[in-house]
Protein backbone atom coordinates (compact mmCIF):
# COMPACT_ATOMS: atom_id res chain seq x y z
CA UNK A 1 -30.04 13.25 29.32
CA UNK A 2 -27.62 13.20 32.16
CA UNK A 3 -24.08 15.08 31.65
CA UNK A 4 -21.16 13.69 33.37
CA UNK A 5 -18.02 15.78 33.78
CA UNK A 6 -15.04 13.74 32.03
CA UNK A 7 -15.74 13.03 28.47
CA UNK A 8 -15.00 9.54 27.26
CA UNK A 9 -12.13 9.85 24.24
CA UNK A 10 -13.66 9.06 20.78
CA UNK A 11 -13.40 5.61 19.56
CA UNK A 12 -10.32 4.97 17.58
CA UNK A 13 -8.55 6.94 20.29
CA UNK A 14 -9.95 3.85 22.56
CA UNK A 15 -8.94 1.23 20.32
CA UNK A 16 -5.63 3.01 19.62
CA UNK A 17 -4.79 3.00 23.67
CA UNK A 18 -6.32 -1.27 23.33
CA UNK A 19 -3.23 -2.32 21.75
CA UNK A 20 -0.62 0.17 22.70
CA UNK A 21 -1.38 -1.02 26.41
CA UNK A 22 -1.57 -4.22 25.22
CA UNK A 23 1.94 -4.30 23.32
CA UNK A 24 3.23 -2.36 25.97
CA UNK A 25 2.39 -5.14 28.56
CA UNK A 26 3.37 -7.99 26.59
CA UNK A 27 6.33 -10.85 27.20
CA UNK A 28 5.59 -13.62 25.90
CA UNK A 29 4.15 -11.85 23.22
CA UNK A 30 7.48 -9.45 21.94
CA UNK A 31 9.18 -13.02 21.06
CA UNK A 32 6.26 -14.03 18.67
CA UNK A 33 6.37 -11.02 16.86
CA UNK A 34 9.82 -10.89 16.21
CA UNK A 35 9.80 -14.72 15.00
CA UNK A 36 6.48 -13.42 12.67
CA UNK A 37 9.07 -10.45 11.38
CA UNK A 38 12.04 -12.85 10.13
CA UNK A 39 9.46 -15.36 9.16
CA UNK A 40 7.72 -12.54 6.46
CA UNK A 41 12.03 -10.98 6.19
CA UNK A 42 12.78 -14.49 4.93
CA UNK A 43 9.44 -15.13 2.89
CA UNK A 44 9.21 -11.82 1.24
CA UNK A 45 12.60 -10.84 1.27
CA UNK A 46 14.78 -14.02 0.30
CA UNK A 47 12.51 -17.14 -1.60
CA UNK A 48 11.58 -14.03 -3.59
CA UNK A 49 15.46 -13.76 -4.85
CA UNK A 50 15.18 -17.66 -5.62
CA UNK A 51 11.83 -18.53 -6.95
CA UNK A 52 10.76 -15.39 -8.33
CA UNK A 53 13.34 -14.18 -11.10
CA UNK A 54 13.00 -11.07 -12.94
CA UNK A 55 11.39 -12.83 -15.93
CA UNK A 56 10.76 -10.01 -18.40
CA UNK A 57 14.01 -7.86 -17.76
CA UNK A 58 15.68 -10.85 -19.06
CA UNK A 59 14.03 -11.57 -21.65
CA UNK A 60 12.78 -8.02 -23.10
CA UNK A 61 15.03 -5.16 -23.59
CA UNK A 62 12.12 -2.60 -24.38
CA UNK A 63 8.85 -1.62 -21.93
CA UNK A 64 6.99 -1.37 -25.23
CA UNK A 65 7.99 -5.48 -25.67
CA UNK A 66 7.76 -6.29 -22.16
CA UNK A 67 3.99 -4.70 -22.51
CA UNK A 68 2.97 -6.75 -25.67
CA UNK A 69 4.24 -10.14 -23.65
CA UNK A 70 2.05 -9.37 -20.46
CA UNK A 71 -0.74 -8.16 -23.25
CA UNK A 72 -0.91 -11.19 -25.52
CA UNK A 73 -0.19 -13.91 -22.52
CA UNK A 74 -3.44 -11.99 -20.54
CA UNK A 75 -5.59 -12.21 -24.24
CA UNK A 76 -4.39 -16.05 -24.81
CA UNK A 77 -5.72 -16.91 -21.23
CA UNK A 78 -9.04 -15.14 -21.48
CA UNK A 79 -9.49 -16.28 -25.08
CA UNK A 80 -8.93 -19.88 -23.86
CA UNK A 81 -11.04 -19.48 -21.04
CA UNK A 82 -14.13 -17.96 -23.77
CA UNK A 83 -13.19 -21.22 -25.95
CA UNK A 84 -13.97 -23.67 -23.65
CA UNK A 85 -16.61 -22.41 -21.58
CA UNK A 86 -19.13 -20.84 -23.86
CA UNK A 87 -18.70 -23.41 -26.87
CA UNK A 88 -17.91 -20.87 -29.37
CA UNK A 89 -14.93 -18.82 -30.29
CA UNK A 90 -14.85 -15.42 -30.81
C-alpha cells in the first residue's frame, strides 16, 4: 500500500463541504429556496388555521373523552375493515 502525505477528510465531512460550497455559490438558486420557504410558511403555517380546526378541543372538555373518541373512531374503522374483507365479524 502506498501512503500519501495529506489525508483525505472522512466522508460526511466531504458531503458536508458538497452543499455548503454549493449553497454558498448559488444565485439563481437563493430565490428558489426562499419561494420553497413561504410556499411550506403558507402550507403548514396558514391552510392549517383554515382547514384543519382543533376538532376535539371543541368538542371534548376532558383528555380521558378526547381519548375514548380517537379510541372508538380507530376500533369502528378496523372493525369495518374485518367486516367486509374476511366475511365474518368478530
Amino acid at each position: 500500500m502506498e501512503s500519501t502525505g495529506s489525508r483525505q477528510p472522512s466522508l460526511p465531512v466531504r458531503i458536508f463541504s458538497l452543499y455548503s460550497e454549493g449553497f454558498r455559490n448559488m444565485t439563481l438558486g437563493r430565490t428558489l429556496w426562499k419561494i420553497i420557504l413561504i410556499k411550506l410558511i403558507i402550507m403548514f403555517g396558514v391552510l392549517k388555521l383554515f382547514f384543519f380546526p382543533d376538532f376535539l378541543n371543541t368538542r371534548f372538555a376532558t383528555d380521558a373523552q378526547k381519548a375514548d373518541h380517537v379510541l372508538e373512531q380507530i376500533t369502528s374503522a378496523a372493525k369495518e375493515t374485518t367486516t367486509t374483507t374476511g366475511g365474518e365479524s368478530l
